[in-house]
N, C-alpha and C. Protein backbone atom coordinates (compact mmCIF):
# COMPACT_ATOMS: atom_id res chain seq x y z
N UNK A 1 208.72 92.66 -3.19
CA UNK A 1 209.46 91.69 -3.99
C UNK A 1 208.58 91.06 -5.07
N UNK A 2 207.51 91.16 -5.13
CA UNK A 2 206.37 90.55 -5.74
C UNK A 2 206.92 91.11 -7.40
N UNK A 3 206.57 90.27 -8.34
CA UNK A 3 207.01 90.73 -9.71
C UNK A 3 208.51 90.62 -10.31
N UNK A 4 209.19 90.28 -9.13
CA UNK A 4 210.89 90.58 -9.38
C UNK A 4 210.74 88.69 -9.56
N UNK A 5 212.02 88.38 -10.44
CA UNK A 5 213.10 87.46 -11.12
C UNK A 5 213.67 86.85 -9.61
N UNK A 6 213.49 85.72 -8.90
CA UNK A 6 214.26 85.24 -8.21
C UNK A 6 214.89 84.45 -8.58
N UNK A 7 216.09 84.18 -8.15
CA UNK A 7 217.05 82.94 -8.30
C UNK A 7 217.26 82.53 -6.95
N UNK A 8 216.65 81.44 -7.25
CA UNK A 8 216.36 79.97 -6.30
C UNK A 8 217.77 79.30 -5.79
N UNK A 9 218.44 79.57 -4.52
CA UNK A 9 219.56 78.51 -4.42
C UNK A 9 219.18 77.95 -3.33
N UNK A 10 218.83 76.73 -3.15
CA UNK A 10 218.73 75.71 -2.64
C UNK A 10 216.72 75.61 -2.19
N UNK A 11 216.90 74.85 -1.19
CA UNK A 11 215.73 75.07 -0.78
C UNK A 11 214.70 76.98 -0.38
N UNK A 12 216.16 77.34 0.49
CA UNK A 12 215.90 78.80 1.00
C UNK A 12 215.27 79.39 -0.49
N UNK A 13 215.87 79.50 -1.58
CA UNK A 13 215.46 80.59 -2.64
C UNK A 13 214.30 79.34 -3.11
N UNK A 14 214.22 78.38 -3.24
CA UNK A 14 212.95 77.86 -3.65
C UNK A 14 211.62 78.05 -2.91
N UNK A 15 211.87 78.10 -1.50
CA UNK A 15 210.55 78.58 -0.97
C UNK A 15 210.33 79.96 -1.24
N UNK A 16 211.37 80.77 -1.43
CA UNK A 16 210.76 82.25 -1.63
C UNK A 16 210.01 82.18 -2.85
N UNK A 17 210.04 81.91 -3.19
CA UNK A 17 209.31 82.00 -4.87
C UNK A 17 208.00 80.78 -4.27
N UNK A 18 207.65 80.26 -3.87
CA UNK A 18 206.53 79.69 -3.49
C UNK A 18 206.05 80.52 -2.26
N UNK A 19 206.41 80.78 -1.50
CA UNK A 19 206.18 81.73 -1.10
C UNK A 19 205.50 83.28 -1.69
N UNK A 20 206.66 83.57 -2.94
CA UNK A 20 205.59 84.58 -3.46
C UNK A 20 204.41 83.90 -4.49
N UNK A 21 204.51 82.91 -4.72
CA UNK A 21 203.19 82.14 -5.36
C UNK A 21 202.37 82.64 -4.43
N UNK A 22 202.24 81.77 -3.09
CA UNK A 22 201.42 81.92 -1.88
C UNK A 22 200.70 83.25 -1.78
N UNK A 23 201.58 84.47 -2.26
CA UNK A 23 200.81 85.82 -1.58
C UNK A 23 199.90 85.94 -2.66
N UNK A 24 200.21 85.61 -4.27
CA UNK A 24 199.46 85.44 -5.10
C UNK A 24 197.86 84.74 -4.62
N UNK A 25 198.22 83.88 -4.01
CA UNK A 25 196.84 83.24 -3.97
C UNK A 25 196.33 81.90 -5.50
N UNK A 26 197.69 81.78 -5.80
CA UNK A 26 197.01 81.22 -7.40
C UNK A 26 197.74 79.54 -7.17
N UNK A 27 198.19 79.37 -5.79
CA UNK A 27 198.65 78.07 -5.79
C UNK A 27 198.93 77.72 -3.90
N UNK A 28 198.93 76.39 -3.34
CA UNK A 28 198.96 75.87 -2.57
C UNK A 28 200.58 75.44 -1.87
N UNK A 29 200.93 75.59 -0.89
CA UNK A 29 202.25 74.83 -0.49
C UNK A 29 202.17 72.94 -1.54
N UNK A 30 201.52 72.60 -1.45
CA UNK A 30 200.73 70.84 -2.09
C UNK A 30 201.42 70.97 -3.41
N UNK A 31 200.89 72.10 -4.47
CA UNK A 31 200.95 72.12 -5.59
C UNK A 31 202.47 72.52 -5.66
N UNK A 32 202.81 72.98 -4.98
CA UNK A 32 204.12 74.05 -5.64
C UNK A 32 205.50 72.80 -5.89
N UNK A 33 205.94 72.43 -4.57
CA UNK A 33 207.26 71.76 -4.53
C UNK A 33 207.54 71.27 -6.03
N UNK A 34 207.19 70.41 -6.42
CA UNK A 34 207.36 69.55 -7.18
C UNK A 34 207.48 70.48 -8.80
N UNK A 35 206.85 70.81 -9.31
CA UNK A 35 206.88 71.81 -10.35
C UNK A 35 207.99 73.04 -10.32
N UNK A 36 207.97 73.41 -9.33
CA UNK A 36 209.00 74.25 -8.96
C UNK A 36 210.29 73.77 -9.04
N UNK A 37 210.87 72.65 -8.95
CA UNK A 37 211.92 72.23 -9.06
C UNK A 37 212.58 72.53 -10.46
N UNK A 38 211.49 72.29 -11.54
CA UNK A 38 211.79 72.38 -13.44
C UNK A 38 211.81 73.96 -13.19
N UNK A 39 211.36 75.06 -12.37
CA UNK A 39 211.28 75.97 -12.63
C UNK A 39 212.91 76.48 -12.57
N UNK A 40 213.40 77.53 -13.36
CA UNK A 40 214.60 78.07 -13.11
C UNK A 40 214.58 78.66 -11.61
């Protein structure tokens, strides 16, 4: 799934996409929530 366009509905599709941050390695559970929200 890594590289693919998610659309975020609700919490569930917002953690996936922090989640794939996470496998990245380029960000923290800490950092993500909050920024992620402005994210589409």
């Amino acid at each position: 799934m890594a590289g693919e366009e998610i659309e975020p509905s609700g919490l569930e599709g917002r953690y996936a996409v922090v989640d794939q941050f996470l496998s990245m390695g380029s960000v923290t559970r800490a950092q993500v929530p909050e920024p992620l929200q402005h994210v589409r």
